[in-house]
N, C-alpha and C. Protein backbone atom coordinates (compact mmCIF):
# COMPACT_ATOMS: atom_id res chain seq x y z
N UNK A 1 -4.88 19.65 10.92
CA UNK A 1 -5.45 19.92 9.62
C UNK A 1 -4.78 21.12 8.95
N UNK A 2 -3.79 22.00 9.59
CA UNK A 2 -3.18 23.17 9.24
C UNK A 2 -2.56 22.60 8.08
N UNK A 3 -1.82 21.59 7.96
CA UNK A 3 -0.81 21.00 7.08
C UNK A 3 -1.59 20.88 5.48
N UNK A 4 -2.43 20.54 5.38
CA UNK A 4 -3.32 20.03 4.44
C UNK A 4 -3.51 21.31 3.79
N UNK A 5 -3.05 21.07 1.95
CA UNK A 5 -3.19 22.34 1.33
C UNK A 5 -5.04 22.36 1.36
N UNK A 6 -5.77 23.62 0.66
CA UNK A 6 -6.58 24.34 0.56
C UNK A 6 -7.60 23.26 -0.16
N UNK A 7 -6.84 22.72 -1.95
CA UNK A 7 -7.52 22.07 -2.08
C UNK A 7 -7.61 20.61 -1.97
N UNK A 8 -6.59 19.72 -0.87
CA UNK A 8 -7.09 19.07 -0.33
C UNK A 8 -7.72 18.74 0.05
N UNK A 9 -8.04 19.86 0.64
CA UNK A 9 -9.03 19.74 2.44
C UNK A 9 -10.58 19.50 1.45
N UNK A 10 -10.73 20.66 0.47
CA UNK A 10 -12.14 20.30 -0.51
C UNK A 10 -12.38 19.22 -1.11
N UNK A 11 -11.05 18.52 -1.64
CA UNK A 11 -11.37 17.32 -2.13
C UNK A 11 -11.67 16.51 -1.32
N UNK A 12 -11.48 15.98 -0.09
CA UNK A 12 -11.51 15.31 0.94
C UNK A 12 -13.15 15.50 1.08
N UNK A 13 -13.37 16.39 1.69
CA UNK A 13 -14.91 16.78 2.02
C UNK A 13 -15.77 16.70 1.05
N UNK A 14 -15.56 16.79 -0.43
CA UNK A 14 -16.44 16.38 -1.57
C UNK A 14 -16.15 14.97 -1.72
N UNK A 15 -15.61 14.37 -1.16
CA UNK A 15 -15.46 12.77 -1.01
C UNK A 15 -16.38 12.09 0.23
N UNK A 16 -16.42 13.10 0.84
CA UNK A 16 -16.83 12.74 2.17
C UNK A 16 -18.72 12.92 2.15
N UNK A 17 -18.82 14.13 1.22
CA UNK A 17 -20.18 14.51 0.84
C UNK A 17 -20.73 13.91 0.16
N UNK A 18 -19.88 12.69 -0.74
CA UNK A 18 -20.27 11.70 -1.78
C UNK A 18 -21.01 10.78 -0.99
N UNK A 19 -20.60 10.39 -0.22
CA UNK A 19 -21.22 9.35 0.85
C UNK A 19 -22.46 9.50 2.26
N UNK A 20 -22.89 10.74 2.50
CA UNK A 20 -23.43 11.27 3.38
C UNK A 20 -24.73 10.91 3.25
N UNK A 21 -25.32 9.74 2.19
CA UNK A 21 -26.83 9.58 2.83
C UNK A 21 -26.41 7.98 2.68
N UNK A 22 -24.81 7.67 2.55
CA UNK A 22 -25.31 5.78 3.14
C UNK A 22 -24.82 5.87 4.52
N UNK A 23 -25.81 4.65 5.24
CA UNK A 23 -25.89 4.16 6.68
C UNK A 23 -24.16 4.15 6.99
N UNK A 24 -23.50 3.26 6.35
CA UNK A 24 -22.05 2.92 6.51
C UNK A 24 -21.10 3.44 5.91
N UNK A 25 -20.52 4.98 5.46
CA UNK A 25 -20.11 5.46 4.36
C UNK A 25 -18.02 5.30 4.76
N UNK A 26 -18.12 4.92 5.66
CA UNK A 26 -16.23 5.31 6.02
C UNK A 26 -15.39 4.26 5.24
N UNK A 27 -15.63 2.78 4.83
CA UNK A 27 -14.95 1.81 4.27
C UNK A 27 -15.16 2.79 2.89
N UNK A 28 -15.96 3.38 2.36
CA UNK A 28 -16.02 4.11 0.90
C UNK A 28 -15.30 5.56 1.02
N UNK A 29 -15.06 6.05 1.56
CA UNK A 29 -14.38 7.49 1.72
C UNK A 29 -13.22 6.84 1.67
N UNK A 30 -12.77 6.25 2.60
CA UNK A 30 -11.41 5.91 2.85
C UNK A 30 -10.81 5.05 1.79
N UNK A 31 -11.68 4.54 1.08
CA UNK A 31 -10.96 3.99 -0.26
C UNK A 31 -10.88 4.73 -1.28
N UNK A 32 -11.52 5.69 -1.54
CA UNK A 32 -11.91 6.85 -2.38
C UNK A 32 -10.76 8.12 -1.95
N UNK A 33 -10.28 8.05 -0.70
CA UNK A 33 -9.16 9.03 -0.18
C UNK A 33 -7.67 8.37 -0.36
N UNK A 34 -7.95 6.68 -0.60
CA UNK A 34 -6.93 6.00 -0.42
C UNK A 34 -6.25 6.08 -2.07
N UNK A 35 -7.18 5.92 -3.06
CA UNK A 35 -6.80 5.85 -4.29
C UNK A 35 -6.42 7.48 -4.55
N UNK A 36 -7.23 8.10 -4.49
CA UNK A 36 -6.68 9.82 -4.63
C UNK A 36 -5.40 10.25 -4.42
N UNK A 37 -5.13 9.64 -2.90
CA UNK A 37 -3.78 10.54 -2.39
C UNK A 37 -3.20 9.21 -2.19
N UNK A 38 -2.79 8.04 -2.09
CA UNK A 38 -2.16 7.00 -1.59
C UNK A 38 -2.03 6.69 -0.59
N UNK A 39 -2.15 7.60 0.24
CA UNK A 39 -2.02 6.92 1.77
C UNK A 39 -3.11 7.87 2.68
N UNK A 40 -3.48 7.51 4.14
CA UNK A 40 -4.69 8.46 4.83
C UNK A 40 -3.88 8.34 6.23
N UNK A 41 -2.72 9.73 6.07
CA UNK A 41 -2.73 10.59 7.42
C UNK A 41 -3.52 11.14 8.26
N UNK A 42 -2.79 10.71 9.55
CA UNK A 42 -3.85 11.44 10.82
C UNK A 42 -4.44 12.66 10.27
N UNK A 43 -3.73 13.76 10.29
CA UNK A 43 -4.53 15.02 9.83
C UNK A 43 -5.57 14.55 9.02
N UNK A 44 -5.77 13.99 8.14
CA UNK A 44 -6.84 13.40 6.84
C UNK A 44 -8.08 12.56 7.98
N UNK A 45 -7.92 11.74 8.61
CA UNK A 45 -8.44 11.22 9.38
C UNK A 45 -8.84 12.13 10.11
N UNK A 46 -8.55 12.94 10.78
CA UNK A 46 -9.36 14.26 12.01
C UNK A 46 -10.21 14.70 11.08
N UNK A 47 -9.53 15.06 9.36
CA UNK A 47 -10.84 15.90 8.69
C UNK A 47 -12.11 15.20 8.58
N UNK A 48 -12.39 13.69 8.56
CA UNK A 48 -12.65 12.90 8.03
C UNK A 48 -13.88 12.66 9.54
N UNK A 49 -13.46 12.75 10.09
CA UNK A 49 -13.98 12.91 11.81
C UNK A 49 -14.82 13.84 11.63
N UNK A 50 -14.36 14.72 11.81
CA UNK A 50 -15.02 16.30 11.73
C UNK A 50 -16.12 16.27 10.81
N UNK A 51 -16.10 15.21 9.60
CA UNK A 51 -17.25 16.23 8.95
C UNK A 51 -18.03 15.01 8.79
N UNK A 52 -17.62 13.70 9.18
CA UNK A 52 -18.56 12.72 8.86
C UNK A 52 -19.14 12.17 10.71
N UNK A 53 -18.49 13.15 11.28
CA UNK A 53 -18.97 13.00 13.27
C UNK A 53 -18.65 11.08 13.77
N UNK A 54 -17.65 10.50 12.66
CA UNK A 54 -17.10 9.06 13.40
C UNK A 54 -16.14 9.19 14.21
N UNK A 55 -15.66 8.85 15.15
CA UNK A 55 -14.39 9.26 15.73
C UNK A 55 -13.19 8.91 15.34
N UNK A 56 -12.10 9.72 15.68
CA UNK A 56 -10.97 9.35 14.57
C UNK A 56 -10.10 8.15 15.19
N UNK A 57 -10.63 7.75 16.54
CA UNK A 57 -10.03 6.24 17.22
C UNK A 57 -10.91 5.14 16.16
N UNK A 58 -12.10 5.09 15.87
CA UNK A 58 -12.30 4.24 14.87
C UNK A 58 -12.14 4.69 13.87
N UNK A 59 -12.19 5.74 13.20
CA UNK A 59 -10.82 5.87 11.57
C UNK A 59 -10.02 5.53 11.87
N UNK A 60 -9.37 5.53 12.91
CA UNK A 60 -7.55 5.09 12.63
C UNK A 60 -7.72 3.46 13.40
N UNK A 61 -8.98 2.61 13.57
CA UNK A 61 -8.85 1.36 13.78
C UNK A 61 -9.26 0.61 12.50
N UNK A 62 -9.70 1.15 11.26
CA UNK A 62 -10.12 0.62 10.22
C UNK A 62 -9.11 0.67 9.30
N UNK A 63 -8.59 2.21 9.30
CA UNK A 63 -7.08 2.27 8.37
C UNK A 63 -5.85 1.52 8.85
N UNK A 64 -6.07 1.19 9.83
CA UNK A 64 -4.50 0.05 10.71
C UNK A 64 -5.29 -1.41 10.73
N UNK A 65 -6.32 -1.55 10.59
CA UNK A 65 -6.88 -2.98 10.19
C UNK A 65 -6.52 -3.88 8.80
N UNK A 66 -6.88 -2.87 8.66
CA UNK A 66 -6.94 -3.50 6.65
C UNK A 66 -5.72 -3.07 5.94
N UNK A 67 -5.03 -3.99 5.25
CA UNK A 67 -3.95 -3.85 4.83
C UNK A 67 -3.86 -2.81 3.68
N UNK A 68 -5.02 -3.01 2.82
CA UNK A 68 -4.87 -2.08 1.19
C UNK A 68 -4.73 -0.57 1.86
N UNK A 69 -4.95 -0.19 3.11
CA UNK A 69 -5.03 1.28 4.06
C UNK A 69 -3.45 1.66 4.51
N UNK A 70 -2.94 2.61 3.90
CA UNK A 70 -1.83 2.86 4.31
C UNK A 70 -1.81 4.51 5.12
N UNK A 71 -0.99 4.45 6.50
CA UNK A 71 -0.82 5.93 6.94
C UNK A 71 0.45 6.53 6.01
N UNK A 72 1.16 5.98 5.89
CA UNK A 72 2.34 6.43 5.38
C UNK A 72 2.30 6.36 3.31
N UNK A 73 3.02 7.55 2.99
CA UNK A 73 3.02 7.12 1.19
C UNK A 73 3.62 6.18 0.90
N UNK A 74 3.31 5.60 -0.09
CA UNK A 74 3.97 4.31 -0.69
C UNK A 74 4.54 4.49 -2.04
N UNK A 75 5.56 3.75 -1.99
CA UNK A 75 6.36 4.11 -3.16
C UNK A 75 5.69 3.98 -4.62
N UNK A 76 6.07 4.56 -6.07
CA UNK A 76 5.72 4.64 -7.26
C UNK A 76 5.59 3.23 -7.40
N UNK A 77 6.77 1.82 -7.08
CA UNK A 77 6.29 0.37 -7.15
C UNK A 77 6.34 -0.07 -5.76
N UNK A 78 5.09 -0.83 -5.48
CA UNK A 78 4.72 -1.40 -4.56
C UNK A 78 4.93 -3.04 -4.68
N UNK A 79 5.72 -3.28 -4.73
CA UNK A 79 6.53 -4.78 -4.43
C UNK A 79 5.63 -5.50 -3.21
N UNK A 80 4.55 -6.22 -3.75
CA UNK A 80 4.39 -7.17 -2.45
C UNK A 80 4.84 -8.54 -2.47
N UNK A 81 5.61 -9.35 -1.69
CA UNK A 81 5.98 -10.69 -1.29
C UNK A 81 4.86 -11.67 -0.88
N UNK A 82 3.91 -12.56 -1.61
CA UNK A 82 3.70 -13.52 -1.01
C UNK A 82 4.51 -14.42 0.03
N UNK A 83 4.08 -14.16 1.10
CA UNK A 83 4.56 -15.13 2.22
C UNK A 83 3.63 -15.99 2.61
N UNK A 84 2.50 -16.27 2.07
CA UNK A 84 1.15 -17.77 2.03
C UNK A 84 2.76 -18.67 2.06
N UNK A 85 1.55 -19.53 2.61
CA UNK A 85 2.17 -21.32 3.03
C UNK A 85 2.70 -21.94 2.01
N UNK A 86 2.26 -21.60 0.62
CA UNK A 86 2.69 -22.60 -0.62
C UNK A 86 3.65 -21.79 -1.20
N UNK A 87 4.16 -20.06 -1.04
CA UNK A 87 5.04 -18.72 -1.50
C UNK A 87 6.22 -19.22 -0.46
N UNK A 88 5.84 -19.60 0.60
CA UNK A 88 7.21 -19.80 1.77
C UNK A 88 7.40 -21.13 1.58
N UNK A 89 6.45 -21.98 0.85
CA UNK A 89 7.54 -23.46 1.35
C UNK A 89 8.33 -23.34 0.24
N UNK A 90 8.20 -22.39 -0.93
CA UNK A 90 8.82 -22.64 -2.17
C UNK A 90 9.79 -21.51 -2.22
N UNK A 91 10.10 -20.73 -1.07
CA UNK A 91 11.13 -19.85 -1.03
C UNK A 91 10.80 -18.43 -0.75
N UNK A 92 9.88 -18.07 -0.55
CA UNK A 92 9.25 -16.95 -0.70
C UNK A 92 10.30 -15.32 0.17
N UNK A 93 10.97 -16.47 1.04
CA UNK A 93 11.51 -15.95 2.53
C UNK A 93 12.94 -15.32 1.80
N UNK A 94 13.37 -16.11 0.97
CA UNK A 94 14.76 -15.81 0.40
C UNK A 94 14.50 -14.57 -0.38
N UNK A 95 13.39 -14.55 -0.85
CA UNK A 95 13.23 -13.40 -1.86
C UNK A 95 12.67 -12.18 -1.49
N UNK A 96 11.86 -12.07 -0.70
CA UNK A 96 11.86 -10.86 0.25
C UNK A 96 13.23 -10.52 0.41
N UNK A 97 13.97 -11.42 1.44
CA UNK A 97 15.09 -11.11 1.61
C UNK A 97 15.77 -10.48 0.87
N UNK A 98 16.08 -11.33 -0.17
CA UNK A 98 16.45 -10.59 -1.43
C UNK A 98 16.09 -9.16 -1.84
N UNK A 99 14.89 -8.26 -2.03
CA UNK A 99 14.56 -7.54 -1.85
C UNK A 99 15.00 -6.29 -1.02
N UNK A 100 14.99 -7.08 -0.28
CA UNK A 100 15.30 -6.11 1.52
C UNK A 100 16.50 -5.53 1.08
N UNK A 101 17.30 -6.43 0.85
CA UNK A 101 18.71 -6.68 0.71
C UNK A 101 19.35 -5.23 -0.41
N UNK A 102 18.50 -5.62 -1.64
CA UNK A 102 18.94 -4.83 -3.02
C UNK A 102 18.69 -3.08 -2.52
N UNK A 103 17.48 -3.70 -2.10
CA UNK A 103 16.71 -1.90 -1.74
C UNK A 103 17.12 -1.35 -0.27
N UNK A 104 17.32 -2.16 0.44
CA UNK A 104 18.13 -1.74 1.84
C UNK A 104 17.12 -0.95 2.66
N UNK A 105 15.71 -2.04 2.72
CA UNK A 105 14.50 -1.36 3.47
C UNK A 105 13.95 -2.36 4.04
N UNK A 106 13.09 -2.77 4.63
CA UNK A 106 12.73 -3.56 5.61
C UNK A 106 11.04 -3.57 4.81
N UNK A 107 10.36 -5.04 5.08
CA UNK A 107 9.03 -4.56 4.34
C UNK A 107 8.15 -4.06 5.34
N UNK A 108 7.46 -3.28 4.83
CA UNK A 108 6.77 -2.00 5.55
C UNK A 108 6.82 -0.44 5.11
N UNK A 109 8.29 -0.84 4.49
CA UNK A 109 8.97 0.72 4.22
C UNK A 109 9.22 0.93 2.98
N UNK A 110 9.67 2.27 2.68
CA UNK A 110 9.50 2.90 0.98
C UNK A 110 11.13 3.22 1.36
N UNK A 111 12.01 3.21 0.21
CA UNK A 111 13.05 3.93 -0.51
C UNK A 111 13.35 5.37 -0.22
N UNK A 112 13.70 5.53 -0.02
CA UNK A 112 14.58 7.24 0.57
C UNK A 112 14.09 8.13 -0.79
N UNK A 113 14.36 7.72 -2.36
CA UNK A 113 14.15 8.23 -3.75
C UNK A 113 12.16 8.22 -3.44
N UNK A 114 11.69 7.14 -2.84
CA UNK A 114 10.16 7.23 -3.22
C UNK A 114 9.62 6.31 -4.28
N UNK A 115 10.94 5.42 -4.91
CA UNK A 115 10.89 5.07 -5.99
C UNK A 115 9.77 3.54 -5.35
N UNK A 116 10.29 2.77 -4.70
CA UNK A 116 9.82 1.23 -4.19
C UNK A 116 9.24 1.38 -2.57
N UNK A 117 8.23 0.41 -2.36
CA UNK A 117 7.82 0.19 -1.15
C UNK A 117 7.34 -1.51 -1.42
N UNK A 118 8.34 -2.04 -0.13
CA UNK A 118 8.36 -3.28 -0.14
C UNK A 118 7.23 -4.14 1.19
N UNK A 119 6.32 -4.61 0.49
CA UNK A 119 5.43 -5.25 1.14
C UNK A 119 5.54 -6.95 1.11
N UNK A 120 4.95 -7.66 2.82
CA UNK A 120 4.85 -8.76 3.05
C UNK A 120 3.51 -8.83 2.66
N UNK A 121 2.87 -9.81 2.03
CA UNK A 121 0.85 -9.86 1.78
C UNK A 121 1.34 -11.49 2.54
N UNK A 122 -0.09 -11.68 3.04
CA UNK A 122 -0.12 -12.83 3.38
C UNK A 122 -1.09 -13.75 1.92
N UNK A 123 -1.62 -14.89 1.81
CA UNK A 123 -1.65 -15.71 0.27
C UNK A 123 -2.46 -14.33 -0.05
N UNK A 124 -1.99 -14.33 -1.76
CA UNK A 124 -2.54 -13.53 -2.58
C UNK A 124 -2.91 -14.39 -4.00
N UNK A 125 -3.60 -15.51 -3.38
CA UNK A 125 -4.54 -16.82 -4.19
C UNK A 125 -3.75 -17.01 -5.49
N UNK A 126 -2.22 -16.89 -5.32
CA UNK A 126 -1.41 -17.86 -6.57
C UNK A 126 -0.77 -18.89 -6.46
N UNK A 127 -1.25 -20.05 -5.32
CA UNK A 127 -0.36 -20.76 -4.56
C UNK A 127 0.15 -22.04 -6.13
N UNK A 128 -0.68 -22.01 -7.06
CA UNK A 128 0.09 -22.68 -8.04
C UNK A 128 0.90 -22.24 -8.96
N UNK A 129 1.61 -20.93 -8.68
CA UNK A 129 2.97 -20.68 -9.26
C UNK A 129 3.96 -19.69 -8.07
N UNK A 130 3.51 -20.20 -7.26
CA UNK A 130 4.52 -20.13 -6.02
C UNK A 130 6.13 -20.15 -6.21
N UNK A 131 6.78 -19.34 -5.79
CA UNK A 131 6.73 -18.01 -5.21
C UNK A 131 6.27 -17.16 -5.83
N UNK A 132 5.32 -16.25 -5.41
CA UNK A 132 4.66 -15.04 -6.63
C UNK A 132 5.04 -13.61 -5.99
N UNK A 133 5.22 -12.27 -6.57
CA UNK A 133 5.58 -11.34 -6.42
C UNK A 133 4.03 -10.50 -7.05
N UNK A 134 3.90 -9.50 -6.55
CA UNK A 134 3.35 -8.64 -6.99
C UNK A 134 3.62 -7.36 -7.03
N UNK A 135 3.76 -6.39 -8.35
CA UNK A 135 4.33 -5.37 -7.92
C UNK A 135 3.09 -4.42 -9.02
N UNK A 136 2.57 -3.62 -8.09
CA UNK A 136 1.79 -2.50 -8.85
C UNK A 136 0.43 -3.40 -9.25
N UNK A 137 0.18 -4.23 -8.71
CA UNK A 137 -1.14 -5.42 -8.85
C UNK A 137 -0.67 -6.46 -10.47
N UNK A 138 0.29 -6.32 -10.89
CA UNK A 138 1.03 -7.30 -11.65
C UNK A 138 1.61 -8.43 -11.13
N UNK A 139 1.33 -9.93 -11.41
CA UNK A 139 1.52 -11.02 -10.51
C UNK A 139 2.93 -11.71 -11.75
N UNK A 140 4.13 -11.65 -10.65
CA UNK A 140 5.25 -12.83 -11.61
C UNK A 140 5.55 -13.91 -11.13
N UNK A 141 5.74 -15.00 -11.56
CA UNK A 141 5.14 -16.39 -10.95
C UNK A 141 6.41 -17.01 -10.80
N UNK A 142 6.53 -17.86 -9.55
CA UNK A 142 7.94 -19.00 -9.90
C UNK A 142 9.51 -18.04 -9.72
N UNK A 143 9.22 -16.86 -8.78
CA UNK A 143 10.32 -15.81 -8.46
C UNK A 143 11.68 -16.40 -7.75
N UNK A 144 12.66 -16.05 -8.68
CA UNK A 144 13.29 -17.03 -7.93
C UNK A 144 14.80 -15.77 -7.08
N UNK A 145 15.40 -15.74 -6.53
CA UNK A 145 16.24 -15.03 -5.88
C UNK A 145 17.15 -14.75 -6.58
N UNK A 146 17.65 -15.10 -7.86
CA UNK A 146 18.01 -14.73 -8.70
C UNK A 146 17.82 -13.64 -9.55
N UNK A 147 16.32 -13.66 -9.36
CA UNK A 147 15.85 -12.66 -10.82
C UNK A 147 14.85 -11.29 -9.93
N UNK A 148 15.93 -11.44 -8.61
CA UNK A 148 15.11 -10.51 -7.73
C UNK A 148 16.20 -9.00 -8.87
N UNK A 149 16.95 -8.89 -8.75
CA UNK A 149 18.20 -7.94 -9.33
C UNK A 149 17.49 -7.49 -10.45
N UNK A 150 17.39 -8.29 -11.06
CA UNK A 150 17.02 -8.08 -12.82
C UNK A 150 15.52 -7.53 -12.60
N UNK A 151 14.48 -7.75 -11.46
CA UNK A 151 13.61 -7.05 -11.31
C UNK A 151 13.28 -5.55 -10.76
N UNK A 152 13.70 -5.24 -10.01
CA UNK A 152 14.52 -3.98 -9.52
C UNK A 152 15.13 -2.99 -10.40
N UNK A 153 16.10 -3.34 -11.34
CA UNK A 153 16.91 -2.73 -12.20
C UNK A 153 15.96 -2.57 -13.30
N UNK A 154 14.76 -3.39 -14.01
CA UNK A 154 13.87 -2.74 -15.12
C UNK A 154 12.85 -2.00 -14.28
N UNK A 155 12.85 -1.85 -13.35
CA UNK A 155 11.78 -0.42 -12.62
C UNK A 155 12.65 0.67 -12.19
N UNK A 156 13.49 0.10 -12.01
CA UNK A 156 14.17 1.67 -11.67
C UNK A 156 14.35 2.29 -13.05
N UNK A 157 14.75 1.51 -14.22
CA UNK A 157 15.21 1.94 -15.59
C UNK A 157 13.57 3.03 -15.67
N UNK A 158 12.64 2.03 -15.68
CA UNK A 158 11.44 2.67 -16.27
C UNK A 158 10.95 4.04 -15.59
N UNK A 159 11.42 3.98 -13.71
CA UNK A 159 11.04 4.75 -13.02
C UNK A 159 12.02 6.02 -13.55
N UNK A 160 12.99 5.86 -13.67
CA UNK A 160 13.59 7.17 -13.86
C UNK A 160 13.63 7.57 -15.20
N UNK A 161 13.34 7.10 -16.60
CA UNK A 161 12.58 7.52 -17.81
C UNK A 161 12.06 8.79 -17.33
């Protein structure tokens, strides 16, 4: 917890105090810590222990459960790949790839700049304009490996504005 500036640590705990008279309060902190700071490091998790008395083996089995829970920061665009059954029979695989490829990261991982973090989702309920992309909760339909380049290059334009 040394790491964690001053007013972190308060915001955290006035997040944590938000929730202290429901029965089940950790799925709400942790989404409430998740949107704040983007991602919920161990240190964040021990604080999170400490003042709400859950243990931080089940904080860190709820934040590695659920996908929207990230330990690590995630980039300014969050690129997720439908890989559902109806995203992969229609190519879905090439375009990740594609992805991987342009940005030279593996999905899981963010950009060296901070700029992109490239995510696999499993169906993200657009199987009728398959292949679908999502980037920043914006859905583009019918992605084709082609127009992976041309997608990339207007976020980076915008990101570095």
């Amino acid at each position: 917890m040394a790491h964690l500036q001053e007013a972190a640590v308060k915001q955290i705990n006035a997040i944590c105090d938000r929730y202290k008279e429901e029965k089940t309060p950790l799925m709400m902190i942790l989404s409430d810590i998740q949107k704040e700071y983007g991602y919920i490091p161990l240190e964040v998790q021990e604080l999170v222990s400490a003042r709400t008395g859950i243990s931080v083996a089940e904080i860190y089995g709820v934040v590695t459960f659920y996908s929207f829970f990230s330990l690590k920061p995630k980039g300014k665009y969050v690129i997720g790949c439908c890989l559902g059954t109806a995203c992969y029979v229609k190519g879905a695989q090439q375009v990740i790839d594609k992805f991987s490829e342009i940005l030279k990261i593996n999905p899981g991982e963010t950009t060296e700049d901070g700029l992109f973090t490239l995510d696999a989702l499993r169906c993200i309920g657009a199987c009728g304009i398959a292949p679908a992309v999502q980037i920043n909760g914006k859905v583009y339909p019918k992605v084709t490996v082609d127009a992976v380049g041309k997608m990339i290059a207007e976020y980076k334009a915008e990101g570095n504005a």
